[in-house]
PDB file of N, CA and C in Angstrom:
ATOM      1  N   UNK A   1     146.123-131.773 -75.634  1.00  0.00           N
ATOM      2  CA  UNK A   1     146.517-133.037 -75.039  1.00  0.00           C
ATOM      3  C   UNK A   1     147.860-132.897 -74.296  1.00  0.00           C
ATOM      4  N   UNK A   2     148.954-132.069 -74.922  1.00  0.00           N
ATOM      5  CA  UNK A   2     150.128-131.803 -74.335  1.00  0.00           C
ATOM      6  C   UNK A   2     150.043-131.660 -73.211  1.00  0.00           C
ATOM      7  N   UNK A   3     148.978-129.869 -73.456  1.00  0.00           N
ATOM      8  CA  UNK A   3     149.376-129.167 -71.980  1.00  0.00           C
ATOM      9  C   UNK A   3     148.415-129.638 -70.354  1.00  0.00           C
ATOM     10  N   UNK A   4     147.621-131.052 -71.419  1.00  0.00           N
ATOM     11  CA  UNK A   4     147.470-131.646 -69.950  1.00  0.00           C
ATOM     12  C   UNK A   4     147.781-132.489 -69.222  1.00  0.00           C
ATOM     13  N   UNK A   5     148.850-132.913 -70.023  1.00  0.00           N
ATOM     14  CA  UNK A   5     150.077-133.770 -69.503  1.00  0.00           C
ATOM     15  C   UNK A   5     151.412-133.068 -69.028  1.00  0.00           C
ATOM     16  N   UNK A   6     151.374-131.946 -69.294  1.00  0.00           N
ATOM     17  CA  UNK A   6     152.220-130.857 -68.282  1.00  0.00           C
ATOM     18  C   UNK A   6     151.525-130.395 -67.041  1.00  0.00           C
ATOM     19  N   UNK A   7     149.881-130.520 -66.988  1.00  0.00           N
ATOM     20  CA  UNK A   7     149.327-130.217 -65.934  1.00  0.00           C
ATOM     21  C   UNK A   7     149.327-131.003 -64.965  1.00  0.00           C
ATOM     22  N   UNK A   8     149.297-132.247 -65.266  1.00  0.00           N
ATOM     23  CA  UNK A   8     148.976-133.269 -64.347  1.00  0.00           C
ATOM     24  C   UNK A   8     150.661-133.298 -64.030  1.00  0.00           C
ATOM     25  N   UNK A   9     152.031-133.687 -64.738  1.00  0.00           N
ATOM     26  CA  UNK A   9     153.309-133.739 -64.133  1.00  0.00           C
ATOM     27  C   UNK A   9     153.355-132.507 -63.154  1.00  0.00           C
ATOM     28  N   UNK A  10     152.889-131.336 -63.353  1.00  0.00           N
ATOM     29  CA  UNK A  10     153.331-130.360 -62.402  1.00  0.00           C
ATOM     30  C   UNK A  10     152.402-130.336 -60.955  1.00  0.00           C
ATOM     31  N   UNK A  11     151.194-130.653 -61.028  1.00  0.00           N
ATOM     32  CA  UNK A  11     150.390-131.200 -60.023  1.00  0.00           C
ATOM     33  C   UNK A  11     151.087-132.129 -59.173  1.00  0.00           C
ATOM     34  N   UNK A  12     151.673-133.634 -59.664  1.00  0.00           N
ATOM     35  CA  UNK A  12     152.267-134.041 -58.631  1.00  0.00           C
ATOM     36  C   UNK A  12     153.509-133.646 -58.398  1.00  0.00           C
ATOM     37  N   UNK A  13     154.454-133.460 -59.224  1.00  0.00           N
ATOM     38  CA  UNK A  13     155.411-132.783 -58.600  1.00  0.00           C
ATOM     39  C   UNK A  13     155.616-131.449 -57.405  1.00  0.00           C
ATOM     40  N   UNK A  14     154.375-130.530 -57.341  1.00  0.00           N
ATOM     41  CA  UNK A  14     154.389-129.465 -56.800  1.00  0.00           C
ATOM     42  C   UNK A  14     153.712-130.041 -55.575  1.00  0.00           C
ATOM     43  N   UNK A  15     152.672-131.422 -55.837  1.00  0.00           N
ATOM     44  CA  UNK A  15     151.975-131.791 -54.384  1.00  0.00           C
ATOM     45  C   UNK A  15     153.517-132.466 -53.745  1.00  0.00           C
ATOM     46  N   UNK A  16     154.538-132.729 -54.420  1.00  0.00           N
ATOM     47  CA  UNK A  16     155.309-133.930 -53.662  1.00  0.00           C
ATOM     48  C   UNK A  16     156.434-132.634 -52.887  1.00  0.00           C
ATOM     49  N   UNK A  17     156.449-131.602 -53.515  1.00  0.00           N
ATOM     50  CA  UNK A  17     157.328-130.287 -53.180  1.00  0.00           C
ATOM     51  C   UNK A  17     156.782-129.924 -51.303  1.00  0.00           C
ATOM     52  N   UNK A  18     155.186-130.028 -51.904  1.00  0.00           N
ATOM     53  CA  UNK A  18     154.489-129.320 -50.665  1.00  0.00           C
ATOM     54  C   UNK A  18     154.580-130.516 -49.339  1.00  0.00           C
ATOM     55  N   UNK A  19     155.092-131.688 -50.072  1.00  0.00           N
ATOM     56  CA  UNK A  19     155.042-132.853 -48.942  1.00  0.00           C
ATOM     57  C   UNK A  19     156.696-132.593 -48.353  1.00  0.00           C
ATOM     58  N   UNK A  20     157.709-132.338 -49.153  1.00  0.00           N
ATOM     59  CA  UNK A  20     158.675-132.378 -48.280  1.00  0.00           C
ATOM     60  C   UNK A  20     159.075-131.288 -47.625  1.00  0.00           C
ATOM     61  N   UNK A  21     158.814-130.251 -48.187  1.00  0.00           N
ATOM     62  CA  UNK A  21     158.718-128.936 -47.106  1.00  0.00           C
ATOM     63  C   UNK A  21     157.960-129.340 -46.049  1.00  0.00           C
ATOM     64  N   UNK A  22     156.523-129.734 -45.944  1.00  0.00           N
ATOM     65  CA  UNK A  22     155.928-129.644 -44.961  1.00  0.00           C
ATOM     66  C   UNK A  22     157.017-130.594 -44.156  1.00  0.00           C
ATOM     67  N   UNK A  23     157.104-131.496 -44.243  1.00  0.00           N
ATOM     68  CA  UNK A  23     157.926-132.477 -43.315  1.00  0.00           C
ATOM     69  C   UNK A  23     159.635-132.283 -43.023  1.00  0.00           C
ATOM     70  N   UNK A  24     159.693-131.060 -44.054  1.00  0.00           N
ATOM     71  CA  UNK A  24     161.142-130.519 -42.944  1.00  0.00           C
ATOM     72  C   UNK A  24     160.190-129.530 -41.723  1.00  0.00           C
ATOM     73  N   UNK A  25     160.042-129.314 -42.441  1.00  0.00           N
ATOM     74  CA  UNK A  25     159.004-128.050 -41.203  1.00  0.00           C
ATOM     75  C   UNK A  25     158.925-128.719 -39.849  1.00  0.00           C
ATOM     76  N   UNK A  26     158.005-129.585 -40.027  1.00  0.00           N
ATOM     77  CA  UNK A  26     157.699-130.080 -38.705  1.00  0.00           C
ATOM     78  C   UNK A  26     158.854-130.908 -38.167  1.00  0.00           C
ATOM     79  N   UNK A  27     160.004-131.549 -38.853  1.00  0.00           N
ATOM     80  CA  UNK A  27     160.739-131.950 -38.587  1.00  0.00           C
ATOM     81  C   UNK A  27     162.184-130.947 -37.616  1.00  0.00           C
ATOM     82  N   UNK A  28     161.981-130.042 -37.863  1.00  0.00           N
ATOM     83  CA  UNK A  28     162.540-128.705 -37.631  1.00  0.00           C
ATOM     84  C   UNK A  28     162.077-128.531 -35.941  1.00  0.00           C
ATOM     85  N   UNK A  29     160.737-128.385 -36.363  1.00  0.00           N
ATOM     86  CA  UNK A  29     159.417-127.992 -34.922  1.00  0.00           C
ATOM     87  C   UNK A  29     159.780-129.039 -34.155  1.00  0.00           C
ATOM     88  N   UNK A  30     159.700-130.152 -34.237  1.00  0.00           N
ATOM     89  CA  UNK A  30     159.889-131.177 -33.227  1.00  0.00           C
ATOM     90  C   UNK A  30     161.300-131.248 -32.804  1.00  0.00           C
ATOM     91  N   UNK A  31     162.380-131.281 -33.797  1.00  0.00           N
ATOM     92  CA  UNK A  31     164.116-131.309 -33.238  1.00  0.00           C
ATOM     93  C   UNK A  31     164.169-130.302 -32.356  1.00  0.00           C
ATOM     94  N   UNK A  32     163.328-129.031 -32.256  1.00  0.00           N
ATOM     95  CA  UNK A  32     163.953-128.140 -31.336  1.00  0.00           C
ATOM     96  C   UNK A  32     163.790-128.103 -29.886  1.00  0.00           C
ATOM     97  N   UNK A  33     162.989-129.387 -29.534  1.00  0.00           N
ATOM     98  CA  UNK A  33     163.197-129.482 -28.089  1.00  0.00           C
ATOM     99  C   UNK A  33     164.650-129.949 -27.707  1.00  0.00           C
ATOM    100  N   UNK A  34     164.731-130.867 -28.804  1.00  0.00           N
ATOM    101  CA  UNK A  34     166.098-131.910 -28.622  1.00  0.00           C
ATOM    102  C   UNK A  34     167.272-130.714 -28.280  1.00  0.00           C
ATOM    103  N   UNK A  35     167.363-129.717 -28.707  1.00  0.00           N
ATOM    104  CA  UNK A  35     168.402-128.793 -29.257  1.00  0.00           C
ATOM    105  C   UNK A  35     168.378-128.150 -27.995  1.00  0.00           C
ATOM    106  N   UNK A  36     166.973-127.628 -27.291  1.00  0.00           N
ATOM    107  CA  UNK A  36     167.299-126.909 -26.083  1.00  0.00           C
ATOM    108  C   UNK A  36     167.323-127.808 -25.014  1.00  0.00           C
ATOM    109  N   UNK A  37     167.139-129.217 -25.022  1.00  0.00           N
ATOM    110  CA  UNK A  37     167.743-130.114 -24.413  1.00  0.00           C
ATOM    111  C   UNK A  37     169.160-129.986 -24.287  1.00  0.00           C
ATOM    112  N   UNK A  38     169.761-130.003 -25.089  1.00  0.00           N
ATOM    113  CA  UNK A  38     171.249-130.256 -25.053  1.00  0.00           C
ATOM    114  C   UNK A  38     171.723-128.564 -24.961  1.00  0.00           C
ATOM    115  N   UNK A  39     171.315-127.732 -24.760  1.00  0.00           N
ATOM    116  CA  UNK A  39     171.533-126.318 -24.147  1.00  0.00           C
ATOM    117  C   UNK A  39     171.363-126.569 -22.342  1.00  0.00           C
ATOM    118  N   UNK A  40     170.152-127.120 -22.165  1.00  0.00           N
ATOM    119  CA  UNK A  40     169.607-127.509 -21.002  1.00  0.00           C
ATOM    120  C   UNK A  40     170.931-128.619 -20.356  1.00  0.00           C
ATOM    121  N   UNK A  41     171.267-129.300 -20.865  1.00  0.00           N
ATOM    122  CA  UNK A  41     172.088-130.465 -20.480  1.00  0.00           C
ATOM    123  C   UNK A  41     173.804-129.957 -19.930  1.00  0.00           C
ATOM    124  N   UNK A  42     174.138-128.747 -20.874  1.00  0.00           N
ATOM    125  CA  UNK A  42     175.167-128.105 -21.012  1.00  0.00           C
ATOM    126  C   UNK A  42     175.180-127.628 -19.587  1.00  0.00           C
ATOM    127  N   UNK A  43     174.108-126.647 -19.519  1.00  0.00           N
ATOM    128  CA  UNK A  43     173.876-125.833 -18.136  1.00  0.00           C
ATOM    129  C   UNK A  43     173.672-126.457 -16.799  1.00  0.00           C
ATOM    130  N   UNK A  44     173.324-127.599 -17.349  1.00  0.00           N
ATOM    131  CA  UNK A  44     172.658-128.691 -15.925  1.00  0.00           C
ATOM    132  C   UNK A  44     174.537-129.255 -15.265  1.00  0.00           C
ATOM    133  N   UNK A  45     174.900-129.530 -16.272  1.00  0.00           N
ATOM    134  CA  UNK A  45     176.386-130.072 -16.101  1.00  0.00           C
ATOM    135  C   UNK A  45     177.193-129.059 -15.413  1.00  0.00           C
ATOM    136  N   UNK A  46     177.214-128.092 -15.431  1.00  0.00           N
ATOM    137  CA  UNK A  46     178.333-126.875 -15.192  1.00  0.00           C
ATOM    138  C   UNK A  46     177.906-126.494 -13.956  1.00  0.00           C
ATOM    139  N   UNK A  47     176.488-126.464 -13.537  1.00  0.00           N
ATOM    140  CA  UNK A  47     176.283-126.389 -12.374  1.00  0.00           C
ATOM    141  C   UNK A  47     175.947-127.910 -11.250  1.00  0.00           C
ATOM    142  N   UNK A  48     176.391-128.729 -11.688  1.00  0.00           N
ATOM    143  CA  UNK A  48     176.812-130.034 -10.824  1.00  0.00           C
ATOM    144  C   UNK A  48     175.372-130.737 -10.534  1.00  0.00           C
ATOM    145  N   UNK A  49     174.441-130.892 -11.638  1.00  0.00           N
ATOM    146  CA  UNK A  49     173.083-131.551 -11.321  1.00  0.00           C
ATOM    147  C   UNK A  49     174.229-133.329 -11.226  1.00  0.00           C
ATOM    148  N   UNK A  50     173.105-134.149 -10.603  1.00  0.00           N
ATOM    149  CA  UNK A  50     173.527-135.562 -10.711  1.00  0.00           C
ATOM    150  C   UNK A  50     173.438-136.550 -12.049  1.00  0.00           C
ATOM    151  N   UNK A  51     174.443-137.092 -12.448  1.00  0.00           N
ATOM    152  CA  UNK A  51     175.167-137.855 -13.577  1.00  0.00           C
ATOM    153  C   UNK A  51     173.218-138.681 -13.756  1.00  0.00           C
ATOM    154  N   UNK A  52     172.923-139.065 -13.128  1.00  0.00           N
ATOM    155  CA  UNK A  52     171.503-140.046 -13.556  1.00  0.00           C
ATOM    156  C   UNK A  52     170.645-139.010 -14.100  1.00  0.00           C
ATOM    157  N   UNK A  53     170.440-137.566 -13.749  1.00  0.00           N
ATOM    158  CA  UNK A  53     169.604-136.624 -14.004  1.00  0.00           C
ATOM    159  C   UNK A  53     170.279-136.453 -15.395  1.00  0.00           C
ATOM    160  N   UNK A  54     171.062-135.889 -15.484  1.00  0.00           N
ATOM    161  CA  UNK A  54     171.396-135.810 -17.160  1.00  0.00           C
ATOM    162  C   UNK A  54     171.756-137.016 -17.793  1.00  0.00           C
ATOM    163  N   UNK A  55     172.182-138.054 -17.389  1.00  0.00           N
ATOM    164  CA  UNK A  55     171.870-139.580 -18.674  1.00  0.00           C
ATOM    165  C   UNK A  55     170.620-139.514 -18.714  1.00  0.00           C
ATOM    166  N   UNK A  56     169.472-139.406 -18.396  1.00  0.00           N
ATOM    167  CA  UNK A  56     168.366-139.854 -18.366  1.00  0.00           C
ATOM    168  C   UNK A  56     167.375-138.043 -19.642  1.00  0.00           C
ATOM    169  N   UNK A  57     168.353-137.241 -19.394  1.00  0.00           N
ATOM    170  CA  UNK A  57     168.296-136.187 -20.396  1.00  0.00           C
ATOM    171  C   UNK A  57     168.537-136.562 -21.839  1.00  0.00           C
ATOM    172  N   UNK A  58     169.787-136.705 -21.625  1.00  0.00           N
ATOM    173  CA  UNK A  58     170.576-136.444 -22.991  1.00  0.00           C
ATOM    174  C   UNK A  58     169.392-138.107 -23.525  1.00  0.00           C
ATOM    175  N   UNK A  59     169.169-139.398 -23.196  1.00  0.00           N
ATOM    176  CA  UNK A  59     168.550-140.518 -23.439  1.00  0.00           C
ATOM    177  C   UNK A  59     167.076-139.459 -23.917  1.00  0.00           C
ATOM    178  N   UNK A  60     166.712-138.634 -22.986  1.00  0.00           N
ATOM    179  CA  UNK A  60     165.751-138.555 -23.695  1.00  0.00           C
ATOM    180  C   UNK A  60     165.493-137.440 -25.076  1.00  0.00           C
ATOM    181  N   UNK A  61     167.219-137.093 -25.427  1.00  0.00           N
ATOM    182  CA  UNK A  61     167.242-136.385 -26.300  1.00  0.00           C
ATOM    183  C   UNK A  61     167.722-136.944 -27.671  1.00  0.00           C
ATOM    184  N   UNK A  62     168.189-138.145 -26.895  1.00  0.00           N
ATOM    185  CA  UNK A  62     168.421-138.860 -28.486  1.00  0.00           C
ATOM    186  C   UNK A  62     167.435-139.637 -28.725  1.00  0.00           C
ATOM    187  N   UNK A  63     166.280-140.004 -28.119  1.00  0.00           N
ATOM    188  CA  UNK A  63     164.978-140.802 -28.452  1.00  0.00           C
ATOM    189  C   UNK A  63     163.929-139.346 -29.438  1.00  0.00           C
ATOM    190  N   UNK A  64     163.820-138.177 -28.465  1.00  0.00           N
ATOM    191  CA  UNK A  64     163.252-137.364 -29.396  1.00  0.00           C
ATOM    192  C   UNK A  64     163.488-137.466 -31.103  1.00  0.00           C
ATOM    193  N   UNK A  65     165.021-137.005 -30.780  1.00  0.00           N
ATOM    194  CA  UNK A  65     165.753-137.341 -32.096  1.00  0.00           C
ATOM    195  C   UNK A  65     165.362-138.274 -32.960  1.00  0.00           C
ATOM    196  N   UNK A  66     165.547-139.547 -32.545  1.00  0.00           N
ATOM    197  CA  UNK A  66     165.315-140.854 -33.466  1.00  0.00           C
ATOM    198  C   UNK A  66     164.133-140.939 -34.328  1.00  0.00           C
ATOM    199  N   UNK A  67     162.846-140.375 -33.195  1.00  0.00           N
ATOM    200  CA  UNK A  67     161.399-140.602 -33.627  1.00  0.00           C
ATOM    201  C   UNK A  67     161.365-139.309 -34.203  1.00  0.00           C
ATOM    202  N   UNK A  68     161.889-138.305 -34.104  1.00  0.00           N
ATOM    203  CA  UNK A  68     162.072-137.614 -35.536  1.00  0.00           C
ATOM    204  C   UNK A  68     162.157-137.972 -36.586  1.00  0.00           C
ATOM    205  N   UNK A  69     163.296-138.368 -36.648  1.00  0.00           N
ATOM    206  CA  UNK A  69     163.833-138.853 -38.308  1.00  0.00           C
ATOM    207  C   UNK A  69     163.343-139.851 -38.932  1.00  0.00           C
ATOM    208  N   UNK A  70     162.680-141.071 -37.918  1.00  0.00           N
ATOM    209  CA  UNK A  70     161.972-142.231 -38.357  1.00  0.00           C
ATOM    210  C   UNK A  70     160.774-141.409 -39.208  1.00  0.00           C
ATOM    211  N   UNK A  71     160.198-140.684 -38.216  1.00  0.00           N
ATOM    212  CA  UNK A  71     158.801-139.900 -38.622  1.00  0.00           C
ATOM    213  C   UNK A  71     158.596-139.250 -39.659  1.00  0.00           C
ATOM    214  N   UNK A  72     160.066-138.440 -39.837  1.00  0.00           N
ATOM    215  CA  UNK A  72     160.147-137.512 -41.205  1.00  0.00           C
ATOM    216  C   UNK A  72     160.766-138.871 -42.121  1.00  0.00           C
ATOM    217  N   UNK A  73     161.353-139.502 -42.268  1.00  0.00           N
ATOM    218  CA  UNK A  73     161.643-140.496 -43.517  1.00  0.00           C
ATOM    219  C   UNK A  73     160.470-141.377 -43.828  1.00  0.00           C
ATOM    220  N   UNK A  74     159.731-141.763 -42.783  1.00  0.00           N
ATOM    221  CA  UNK A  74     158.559-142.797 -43.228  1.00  0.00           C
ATOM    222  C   UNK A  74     156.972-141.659 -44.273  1.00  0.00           C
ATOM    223  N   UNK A  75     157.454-140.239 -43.169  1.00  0.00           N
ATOM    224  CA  UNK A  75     156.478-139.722 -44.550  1.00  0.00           C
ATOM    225  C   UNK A  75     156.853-139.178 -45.406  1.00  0.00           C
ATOM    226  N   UNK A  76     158.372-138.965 -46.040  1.00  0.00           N
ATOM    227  CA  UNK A  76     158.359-138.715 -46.712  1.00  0.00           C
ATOM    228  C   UNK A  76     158.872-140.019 -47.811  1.00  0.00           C
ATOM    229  N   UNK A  77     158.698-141.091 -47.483  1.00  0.00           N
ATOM    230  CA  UNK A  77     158.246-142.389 -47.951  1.00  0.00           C
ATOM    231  C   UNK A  77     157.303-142.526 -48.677  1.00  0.00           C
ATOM    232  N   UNK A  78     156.018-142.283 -48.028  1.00  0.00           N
ATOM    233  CA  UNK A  78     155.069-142.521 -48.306  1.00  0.00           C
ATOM    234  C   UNK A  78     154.369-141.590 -49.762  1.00  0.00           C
ATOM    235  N   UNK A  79     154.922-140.867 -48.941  1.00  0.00           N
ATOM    236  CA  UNK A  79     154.883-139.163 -50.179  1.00  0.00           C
ATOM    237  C   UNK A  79     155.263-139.471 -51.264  1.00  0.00           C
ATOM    238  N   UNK A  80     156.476-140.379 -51.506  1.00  0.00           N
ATOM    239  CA  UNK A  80     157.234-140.634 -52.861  1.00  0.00           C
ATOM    240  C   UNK A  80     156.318-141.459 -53.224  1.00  0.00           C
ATOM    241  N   UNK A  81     156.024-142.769 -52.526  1.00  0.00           N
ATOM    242  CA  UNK A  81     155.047-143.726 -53.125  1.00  0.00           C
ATOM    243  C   UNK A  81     153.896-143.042 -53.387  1.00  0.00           C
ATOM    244  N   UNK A  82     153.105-142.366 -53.218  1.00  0.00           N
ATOM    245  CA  UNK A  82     152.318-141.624 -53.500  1.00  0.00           C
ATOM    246  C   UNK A  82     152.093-140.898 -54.947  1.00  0.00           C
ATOM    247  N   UNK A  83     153.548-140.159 -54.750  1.00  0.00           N
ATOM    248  CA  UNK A  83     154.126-139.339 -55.933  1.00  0.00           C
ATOM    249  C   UNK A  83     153.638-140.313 -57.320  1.00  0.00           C
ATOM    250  N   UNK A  84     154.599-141.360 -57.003  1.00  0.00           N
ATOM    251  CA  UNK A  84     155.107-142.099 -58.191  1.00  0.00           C
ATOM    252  C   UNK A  84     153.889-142.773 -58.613  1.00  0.00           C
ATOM    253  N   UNK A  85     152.792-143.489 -57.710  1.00  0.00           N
ATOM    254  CA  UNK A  85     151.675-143.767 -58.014  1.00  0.00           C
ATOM    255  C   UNK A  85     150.784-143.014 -59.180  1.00  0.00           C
ATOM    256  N   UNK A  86     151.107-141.734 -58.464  1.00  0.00           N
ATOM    257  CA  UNK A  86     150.322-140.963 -59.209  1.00  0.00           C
ATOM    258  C   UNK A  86     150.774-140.391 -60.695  1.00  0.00           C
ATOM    259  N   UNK A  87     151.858-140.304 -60.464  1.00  0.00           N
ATOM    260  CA  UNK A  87     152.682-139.951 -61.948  1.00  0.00           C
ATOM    261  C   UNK A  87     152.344-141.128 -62.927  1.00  0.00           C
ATOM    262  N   UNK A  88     152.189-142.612 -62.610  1.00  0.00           N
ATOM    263  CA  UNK A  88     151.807-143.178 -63.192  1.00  0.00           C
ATOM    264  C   UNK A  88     150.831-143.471 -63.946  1.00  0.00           C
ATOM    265  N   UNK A  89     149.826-142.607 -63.188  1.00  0.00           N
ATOM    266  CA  UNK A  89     148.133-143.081 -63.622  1.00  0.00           C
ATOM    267  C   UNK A  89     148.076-141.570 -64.184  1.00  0.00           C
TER     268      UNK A  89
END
């Protein structure tokens, strides 16, 4: 009876492990446009592109950004509710 109540705690705990790795991961995968954006933005500047061409960059590097982090916090939201659901039952 114990050790299947150690089975089932380590089941969700190890599914909730595999949920937040996965979602740095991809969270990682997706920031790195943002990142060579702002490499891109650096270089665009030094060689004299026009002020609307890079606001309209860097804007679209902090929107990447945002819907990142919304994306990675709402699943790993969900993941917890999930978690805890399940730890329960």
């Amino acid at each position: 009876m114990a050790g299947e109540n150690n089975a089932h705690e380590l089941r969700w705990v190890g599914r909730f492990l595999g949920h937040m790795l996965t979602s740095t991961a991809i969270f990682v995968i997706i920031a790195l446009p943002a990142v060579g954006l702002w490499f891109l933005i650096g270089y665009l500047e030094g060689i004299g592109v026009s002020g609307a061409t890079l606001l309209m960059l860097t804007g679209l590097k902090y929107a990447i950004l945002a819907v990142d982090v919304f994306l990675c916090l709402a699943y790993l939201f969900i993941s917890a509710l999930k978690a805890v659901r399940e730890m329960l039952t």
